[in-house]
C-alpha atoms as a PDB file:
ATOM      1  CA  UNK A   1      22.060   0.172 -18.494  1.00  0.00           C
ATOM      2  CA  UNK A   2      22.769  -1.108 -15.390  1.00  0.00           C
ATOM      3  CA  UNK A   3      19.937  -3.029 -13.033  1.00  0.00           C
ATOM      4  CA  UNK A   4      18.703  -0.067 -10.457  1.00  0.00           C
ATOM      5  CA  UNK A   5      18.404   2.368 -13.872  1.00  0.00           C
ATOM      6  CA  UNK A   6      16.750  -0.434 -15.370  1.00  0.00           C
ATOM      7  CA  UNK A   7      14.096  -1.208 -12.482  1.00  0.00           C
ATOM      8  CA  UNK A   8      13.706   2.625 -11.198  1.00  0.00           C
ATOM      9  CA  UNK A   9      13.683   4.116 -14.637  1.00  0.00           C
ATOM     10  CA  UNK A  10      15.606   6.319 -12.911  1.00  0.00           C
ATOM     11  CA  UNK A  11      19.239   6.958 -11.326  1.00  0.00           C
ATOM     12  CA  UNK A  12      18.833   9.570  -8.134  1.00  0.00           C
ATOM     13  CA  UNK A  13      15.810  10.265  -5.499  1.00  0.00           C
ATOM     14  CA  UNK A  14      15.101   6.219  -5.206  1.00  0.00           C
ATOM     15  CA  UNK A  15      12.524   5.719  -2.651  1.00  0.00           C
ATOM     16  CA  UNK A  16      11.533   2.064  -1.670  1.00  0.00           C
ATOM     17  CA  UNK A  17       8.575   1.437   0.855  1.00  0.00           C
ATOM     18  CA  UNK A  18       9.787  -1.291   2.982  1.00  0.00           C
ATOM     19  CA  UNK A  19       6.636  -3.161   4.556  1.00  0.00           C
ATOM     20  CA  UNK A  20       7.185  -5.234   7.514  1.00  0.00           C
ATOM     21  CA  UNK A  21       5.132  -8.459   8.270  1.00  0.00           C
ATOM     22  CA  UNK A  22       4.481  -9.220  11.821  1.00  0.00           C
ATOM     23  CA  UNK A  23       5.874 -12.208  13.715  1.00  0.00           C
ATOM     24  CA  UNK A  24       4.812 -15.378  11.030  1.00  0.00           C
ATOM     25  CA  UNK A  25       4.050 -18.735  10.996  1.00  0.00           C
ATOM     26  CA  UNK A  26       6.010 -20.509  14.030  1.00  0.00           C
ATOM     27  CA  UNK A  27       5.984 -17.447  16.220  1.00  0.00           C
ATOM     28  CA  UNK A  28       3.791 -17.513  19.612  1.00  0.00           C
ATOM     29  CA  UNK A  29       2.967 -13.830  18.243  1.00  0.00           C
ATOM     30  CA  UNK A  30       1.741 -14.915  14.722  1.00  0.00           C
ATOM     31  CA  UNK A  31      -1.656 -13.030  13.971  1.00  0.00           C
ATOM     32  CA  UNK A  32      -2.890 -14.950  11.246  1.00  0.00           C
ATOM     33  CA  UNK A  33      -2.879 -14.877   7.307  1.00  0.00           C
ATOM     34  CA  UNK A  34      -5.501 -12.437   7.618  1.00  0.00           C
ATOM     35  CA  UNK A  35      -4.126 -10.067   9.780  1.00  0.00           C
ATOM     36  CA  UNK A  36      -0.853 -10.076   7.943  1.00  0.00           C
ATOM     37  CA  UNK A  37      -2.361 -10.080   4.630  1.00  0.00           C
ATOM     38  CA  UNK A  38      -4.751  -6.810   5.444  1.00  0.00           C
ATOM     39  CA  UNK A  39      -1.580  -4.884   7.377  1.00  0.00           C
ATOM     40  CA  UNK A  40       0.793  -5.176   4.543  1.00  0.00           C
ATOM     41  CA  UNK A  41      -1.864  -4.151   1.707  1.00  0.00           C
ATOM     42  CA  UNK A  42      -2.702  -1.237   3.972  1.00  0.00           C
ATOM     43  CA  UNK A  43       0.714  -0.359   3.873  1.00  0.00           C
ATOM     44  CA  UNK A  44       1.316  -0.883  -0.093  1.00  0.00           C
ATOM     45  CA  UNK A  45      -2.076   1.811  -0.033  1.00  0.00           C
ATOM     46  CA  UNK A  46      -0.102   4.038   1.991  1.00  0.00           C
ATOM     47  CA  UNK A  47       3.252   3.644  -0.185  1.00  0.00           C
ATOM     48  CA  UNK A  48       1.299   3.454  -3.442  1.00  0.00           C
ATOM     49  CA  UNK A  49      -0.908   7.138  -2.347  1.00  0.00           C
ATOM     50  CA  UNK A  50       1.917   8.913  -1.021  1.00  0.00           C
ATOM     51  CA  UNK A  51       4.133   8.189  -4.179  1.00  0.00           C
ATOM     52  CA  UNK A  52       6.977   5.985  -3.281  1.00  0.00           C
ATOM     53  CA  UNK A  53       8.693   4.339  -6.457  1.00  0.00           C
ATOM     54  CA  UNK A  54       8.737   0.500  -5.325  1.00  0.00           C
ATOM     55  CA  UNK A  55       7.995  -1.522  -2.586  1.00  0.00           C
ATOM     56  CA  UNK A  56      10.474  -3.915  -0.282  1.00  0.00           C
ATOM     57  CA  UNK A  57       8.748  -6.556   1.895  1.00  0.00           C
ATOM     58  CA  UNK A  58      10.580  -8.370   4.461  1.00  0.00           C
ATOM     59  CA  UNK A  59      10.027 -10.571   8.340  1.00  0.00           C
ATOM     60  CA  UNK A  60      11.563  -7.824  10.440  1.00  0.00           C
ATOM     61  CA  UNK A  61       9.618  -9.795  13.983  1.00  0.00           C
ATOM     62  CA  UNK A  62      10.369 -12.853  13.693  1.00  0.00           C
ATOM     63  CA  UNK A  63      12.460 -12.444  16.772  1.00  0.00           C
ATOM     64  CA  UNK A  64      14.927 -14.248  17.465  1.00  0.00           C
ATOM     65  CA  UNK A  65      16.299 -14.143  13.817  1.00  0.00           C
ATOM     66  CA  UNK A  66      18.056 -17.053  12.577  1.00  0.00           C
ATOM     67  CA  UNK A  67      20.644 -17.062   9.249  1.00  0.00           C
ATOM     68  CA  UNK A  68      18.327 -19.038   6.894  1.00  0.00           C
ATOM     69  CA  UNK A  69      14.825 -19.660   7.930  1.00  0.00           C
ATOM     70  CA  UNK A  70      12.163 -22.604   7.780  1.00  0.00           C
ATOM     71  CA  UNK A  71      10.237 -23.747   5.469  1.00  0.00           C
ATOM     72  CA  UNK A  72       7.186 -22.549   7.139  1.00  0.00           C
ATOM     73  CA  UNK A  73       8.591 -18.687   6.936  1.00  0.00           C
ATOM     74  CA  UNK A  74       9.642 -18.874   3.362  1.00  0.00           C
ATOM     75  CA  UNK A  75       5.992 -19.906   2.692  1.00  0.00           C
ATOM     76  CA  UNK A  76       4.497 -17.488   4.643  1.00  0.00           C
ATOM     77  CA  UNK A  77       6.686 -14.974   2.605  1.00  0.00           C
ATOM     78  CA  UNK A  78       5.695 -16.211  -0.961  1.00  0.00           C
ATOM     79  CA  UNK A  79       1.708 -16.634   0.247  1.00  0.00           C
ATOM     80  CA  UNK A  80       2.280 -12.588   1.253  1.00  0.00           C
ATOM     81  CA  UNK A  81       4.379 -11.576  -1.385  1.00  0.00           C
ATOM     82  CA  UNK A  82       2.254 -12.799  -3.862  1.00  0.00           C
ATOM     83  CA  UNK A  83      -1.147 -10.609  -2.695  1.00  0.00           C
ATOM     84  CA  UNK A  84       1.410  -7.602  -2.941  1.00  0.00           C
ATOM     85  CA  UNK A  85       2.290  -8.757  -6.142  1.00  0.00           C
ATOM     86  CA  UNK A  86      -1.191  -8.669  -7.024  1.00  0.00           C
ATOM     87  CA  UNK A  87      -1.881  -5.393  -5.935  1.00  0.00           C
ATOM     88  CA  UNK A  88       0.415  -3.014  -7.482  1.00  0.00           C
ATOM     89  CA  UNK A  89       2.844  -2.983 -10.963  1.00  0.00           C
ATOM     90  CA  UNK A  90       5.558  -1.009  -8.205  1.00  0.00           C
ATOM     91  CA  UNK A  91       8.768  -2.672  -8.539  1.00  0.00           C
ATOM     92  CA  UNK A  92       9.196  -5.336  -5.440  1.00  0.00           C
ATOM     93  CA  UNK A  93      12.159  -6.403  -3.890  1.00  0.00           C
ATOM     94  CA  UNK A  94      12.322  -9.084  -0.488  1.00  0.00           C
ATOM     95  CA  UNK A  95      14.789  -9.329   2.168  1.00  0.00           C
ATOM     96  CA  UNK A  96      14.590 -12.557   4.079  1.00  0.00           C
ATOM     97  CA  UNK A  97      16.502 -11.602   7.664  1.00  0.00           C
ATOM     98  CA  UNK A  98      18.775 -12.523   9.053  1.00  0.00           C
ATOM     99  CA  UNK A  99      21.230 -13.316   5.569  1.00  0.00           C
ATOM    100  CA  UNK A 100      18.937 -16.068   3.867  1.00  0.00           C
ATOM    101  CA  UNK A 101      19.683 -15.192   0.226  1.00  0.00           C
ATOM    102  CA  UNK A 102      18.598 -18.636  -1.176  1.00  0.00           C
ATOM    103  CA  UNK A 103      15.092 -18.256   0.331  1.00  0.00           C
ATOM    104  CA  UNK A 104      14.827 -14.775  -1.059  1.00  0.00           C
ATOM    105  CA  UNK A 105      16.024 -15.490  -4.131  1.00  0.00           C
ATOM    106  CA  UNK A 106      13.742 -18.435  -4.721  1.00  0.00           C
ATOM    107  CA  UNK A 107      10.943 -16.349  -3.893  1.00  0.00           C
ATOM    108  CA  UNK A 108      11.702 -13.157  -6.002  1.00  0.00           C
ATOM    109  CA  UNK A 109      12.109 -16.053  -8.770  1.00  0.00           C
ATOM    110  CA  UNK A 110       8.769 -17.576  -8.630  1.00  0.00           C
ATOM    111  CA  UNK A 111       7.068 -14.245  -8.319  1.00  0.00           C
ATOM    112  CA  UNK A 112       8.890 -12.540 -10.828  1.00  0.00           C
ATOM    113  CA  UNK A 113      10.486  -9.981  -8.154  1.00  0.00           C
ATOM    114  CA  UNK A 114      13.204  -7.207  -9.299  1.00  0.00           C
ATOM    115  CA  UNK A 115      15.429  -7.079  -6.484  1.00  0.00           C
ATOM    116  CA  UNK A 116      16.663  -8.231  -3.181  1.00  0.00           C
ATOM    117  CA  UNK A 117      18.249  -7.350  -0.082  1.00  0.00           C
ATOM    118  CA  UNK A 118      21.202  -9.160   0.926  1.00  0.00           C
ATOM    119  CA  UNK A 119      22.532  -7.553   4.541  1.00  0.00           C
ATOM    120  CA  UNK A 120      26.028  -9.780   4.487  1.00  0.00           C
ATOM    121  CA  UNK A 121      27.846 -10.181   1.083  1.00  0.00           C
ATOM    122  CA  UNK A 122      30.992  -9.385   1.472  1.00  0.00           C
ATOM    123  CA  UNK A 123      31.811  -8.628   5.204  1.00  0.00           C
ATOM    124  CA  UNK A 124      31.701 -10.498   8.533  1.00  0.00           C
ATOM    125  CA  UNK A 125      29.610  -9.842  11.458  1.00  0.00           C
ATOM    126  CA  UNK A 126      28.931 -10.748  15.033  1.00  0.00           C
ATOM    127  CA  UNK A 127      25.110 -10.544  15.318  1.00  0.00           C
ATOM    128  CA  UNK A 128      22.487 -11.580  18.137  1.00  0.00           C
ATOM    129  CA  UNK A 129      21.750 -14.494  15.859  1.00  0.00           C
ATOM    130  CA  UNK A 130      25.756 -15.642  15.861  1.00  0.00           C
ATOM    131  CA  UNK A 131      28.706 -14.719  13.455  1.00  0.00           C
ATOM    132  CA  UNK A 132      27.457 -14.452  10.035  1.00  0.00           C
ATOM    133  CA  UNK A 133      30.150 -14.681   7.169  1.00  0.00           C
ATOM    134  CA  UNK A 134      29.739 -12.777   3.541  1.00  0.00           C
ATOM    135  CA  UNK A 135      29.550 -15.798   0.827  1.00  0.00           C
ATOM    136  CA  UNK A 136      29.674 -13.297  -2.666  1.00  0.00           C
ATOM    137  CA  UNK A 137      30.303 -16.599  -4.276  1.00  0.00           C
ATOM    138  CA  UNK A 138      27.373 -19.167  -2.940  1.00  0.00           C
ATOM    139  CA  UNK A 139      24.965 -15.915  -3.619  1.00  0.00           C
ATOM    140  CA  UNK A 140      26.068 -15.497  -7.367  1.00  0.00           C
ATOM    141  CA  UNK A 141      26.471 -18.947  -8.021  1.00  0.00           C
ATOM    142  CA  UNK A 142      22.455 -19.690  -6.813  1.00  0.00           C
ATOM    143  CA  UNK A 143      21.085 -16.972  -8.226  1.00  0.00           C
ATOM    144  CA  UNK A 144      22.470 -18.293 -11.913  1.00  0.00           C
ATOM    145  CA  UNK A 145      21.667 -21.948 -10.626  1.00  0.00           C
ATOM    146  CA  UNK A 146      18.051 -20.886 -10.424  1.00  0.00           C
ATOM    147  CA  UNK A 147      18.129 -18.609 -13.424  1.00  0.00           C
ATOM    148  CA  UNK A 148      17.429 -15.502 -11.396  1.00  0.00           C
ATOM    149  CA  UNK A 149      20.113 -13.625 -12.808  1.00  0.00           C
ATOM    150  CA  UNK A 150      17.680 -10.623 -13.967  1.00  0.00           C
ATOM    151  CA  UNK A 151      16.920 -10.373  -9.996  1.00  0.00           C
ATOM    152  CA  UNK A 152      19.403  -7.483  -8.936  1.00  0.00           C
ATOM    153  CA  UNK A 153      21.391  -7.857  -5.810  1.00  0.00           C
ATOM    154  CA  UNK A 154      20.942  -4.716  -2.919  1.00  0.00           C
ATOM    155  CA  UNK A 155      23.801  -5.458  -0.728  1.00  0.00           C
ATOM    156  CA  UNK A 156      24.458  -4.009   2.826  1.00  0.00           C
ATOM    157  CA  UNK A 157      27.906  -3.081   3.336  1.00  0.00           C
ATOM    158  CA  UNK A 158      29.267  -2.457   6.924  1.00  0.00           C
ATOM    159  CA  UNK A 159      25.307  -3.679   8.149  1.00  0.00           C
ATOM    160  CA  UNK A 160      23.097  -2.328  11.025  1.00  0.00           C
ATOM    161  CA  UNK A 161      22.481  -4.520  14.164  1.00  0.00           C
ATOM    162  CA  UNK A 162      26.057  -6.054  14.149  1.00  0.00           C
ATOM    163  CA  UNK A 163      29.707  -5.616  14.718  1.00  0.00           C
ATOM    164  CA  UNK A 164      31.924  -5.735  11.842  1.00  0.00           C
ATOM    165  CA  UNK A 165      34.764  -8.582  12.076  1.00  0.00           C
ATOM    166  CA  UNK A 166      36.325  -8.307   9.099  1.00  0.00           C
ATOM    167  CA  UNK A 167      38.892  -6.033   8.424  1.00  0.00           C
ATOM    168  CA  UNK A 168      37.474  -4.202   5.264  1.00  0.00           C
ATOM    169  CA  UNK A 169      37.004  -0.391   5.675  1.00  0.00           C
ATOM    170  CA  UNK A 170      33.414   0.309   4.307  1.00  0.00           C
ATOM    171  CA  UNK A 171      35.776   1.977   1.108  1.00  0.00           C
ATOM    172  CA  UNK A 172      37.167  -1.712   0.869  1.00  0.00           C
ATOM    173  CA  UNK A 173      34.083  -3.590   1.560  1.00  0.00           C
ATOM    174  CA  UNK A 174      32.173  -1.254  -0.892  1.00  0.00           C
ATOM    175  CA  UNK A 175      34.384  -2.031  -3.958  1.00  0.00           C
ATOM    176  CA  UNK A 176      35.075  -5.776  -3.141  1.00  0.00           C
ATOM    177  CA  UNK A 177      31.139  -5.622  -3.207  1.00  0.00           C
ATOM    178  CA  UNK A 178      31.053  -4.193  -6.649  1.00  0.00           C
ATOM    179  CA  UNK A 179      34.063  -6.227  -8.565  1.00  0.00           C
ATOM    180  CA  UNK A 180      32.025  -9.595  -7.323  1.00  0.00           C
ATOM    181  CA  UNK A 181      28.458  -8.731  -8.316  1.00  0.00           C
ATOM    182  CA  UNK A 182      26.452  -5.957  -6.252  1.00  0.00           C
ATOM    183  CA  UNK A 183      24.227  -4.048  -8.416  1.00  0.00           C
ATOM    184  CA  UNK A 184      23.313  -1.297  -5.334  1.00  0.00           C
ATOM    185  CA  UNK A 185      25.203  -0.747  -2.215  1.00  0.00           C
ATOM    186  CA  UNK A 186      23.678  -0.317   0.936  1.00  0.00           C
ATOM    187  CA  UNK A 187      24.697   1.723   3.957  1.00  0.00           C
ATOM    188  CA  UNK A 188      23.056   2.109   7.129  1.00  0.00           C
ATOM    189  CA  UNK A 189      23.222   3.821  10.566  1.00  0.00           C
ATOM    190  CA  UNK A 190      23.826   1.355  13.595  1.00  0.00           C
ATOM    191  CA  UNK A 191      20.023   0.420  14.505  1.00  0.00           C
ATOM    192  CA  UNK A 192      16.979   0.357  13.306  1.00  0.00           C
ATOM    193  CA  UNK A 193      15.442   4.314  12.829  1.00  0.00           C
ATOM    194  CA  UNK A 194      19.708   5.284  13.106  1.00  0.00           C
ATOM    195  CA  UNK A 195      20.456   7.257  10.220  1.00  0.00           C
ATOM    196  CA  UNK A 196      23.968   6.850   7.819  1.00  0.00           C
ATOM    197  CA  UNK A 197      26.944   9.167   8.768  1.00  0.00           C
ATOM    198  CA  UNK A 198      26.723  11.445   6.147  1.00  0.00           C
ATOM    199  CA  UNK A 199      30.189  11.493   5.644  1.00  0.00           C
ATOM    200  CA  UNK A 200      30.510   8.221   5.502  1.00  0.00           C
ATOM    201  CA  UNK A 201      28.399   8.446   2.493  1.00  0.00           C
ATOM    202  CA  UNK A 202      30.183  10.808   0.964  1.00  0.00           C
ATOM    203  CA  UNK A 203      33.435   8.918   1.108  1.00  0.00           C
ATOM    204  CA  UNK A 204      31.558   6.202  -0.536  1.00  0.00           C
ATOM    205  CA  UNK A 205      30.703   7.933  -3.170  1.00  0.00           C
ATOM    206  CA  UNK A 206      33.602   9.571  -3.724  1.00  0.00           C
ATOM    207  CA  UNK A 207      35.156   6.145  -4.541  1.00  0.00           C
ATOM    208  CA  UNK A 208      32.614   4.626  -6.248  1.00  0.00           C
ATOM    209  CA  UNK A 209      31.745   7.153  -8.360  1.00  0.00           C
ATOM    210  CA  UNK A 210      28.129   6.869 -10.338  1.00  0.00           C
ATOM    211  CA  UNK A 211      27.360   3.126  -8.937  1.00  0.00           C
ATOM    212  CA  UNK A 212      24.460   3.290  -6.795  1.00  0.00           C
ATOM    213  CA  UNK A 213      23.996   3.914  -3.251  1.00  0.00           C
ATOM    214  CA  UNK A 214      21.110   3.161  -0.881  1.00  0.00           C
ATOM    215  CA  UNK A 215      20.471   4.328   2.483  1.00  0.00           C
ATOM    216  CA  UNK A 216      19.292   1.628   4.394  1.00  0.00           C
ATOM    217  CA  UNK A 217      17.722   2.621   7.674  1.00  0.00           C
ATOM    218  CA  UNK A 218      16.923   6.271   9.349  1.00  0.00           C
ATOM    219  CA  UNK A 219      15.505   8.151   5.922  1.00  0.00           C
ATOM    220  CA  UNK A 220      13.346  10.584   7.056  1.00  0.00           C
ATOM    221  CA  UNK A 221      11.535  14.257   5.744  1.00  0.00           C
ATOM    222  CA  UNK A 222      14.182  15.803   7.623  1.00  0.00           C
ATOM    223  CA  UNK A 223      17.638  14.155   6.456  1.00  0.00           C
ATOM    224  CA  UNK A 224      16.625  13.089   2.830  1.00  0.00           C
ATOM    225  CA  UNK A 225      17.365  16.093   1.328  1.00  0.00           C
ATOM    226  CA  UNK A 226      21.137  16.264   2.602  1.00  0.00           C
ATOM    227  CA  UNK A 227      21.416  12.188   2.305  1.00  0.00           C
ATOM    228  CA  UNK A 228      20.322  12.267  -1.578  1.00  0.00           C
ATOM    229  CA  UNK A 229      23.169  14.797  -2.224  1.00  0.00           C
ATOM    230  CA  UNK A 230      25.016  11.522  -2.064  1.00  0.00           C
ATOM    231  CA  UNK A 231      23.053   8.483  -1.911  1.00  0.00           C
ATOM    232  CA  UNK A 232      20.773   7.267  -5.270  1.00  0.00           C
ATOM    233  CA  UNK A 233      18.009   6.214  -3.019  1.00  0.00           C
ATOM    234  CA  UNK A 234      16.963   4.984   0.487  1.00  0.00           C
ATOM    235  CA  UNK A 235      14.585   1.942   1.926  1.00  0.00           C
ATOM    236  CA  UNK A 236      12.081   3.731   3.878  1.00  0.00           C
ATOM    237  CA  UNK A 237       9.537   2.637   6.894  1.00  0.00           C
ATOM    238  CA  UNK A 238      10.186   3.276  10.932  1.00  0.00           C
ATOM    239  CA  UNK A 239      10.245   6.805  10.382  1.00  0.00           C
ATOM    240  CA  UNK A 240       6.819   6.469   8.130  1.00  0.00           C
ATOM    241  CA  UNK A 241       4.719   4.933  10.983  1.00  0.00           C
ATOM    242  CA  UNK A 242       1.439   5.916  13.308  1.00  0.00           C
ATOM    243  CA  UNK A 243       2.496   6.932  16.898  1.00  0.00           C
ATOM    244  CA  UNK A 244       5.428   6.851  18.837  1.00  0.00           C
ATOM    245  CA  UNK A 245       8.374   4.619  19.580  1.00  0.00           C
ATOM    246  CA  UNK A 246       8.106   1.438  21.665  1.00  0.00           C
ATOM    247  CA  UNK A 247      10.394   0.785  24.317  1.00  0.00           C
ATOM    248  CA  UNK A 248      11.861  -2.337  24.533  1.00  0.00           C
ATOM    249  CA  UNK A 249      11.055  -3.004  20.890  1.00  0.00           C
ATOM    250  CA  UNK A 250      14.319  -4.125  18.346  1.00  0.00           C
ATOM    251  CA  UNK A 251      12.581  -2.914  15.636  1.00  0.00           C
ATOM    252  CA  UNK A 252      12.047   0.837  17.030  1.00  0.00           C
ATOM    253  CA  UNK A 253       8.093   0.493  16.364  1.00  0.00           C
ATOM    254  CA  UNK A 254       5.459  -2.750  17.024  1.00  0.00           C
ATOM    255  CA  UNK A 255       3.899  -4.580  13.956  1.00  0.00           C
ATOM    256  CA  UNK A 256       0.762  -3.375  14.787  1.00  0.00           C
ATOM    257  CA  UNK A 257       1.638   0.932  13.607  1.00  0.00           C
ATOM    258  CA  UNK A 258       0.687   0.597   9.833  1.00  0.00           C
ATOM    259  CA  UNK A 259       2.398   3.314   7.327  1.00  0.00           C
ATOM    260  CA  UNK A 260       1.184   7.106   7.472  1.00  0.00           C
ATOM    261  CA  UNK A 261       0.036   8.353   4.226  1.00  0.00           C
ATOM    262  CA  UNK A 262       0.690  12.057   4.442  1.00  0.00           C
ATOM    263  CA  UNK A 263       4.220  10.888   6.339  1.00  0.00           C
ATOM    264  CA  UNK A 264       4.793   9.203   3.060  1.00  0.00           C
ATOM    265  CA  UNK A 265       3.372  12.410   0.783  1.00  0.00           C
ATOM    266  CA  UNK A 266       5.641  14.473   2.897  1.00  0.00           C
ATOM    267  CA  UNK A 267       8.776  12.856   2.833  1.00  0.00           C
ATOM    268  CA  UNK A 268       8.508  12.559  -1.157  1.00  0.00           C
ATOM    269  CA  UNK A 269       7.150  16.388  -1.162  1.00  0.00           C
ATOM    270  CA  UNK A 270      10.560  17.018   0.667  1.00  0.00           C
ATOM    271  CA  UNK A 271      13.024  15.422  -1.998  1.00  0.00           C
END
């Protein structure tokens, strides 16, 4: 059985709540443990009502990104992570942005974590944050350094928020992914709230066959239906949020919108 069967119980209509802590420790914007603490348990209540099948936490605001973060943000991650842990038995996965695999890792380790997010595995990009290179090889060899290899690996493929550098077509960077280690492939649109190109999608499947796909940004009651046709599941939050749009604001939506229950209840109503 392969890892996303194993953690899902199931193969197709995959839906991850992704909650999004605000700006953390180190940032001029930081609210507090409190504040943090009460938004992203609100949002697990939201997930958890409206019938999502596991839960994705990661430090989308702490803006400017770097690769691999401080000390102080991986802390502030596990000191979080661990009051979601407590709250629900939802499977959890944690993406630590920009690309910092070892921090995630560590963490979904010590709390006993299913999955992560890694954005670069196999590609390159040119991000805000600099030129980030794919290193399949460090990633595999930590994870079995720190006997994590239960944890699976959700890996972006042709990522959001950057321009790709390497050569690959997303058909080539999709099956390099696979024959060194992925154990879910992620596609997104180009931005944050951006949808895939559903034909994109389809041409990944088409030569992957049954290995699984996530959509990784712009899910929402409106596209999932046609989207599932191909992918297994999606990671699900912008579209899922009080009020409107910010301007001027990377992430689409400010820290401060918590999750919509019946947004949540709808989109799963609509699969």
């Amino acid at each position: 059985m392969n890892k996303f069967k194993k953690i899902f119980n199931k193969e197709h209509g995959v839906v991850i709540g992704a909650i999004h802590f605000p700006p953390l420790l180190g940032f001029s914007e930081f609210p507090g443990f409190e504040i943090a603490q009460e938004n992203a348990l609100r949002d697990l209540k939201a997930f958890e009502q409206g019938g999502v099948d596991a839960i994705i936490f990661e430090n989308n605001y702490d803006i400017p990104h770097t690769e691999f973060v401080g000390p102080e943000i991986g802390a502030s991650m596990l000191l979080l992570g661990e009051e979601i842990k407590k709250a629900t038995t939802l499977p959890i996965g944690i993406s630590v942005l920009w690309n910092d695999y070892k921090t995630a890792l560590s963490i979904a380790k010590v709390l006993d974590l299913q999955f992560i997010r890694v954005p670069v595995f196999v590609d390159t990009v040119k991000t805000s944050y600099g030129v980030i290179e794919g290193n399949f090889e460090e990633i595999i060899k930590f994870r079995k350094q720190i006997q994590a290899e239960h944890v699976a690996l959700f890996t972006d493929i042709h990522v959001k928020h950057a321009e790709i550098l390497s050569s690959y077509t997303i058909i080539e960077s999709a099956q390099l992914a696979i024959k060194e280690g992925s154990d879910g492939l992620i596609i997104t649109g180009k931005w944050t709230g951006d949808a895939p190109d559903l034909a994109e999608i389809k041409e990944v499947r088409a030569s992957v066959a049954d290995f699984p796909i996530i959509c990784g940004s712009g899910v929402d009651s409106k596209n999932i239906h046609k989207l599932f046709q191909y992918a297994s599941g999606g990671i699900v939050s912008t579209s899922l949020k009080e009020g409107a749009s910010k301007q001027g604001e990377v992430n689409v939506k400010g820290y401060e919108q918590r999750i919509n229950e019946e947004k949540v209840s709808e989109l799963m109503n609509s699969i």
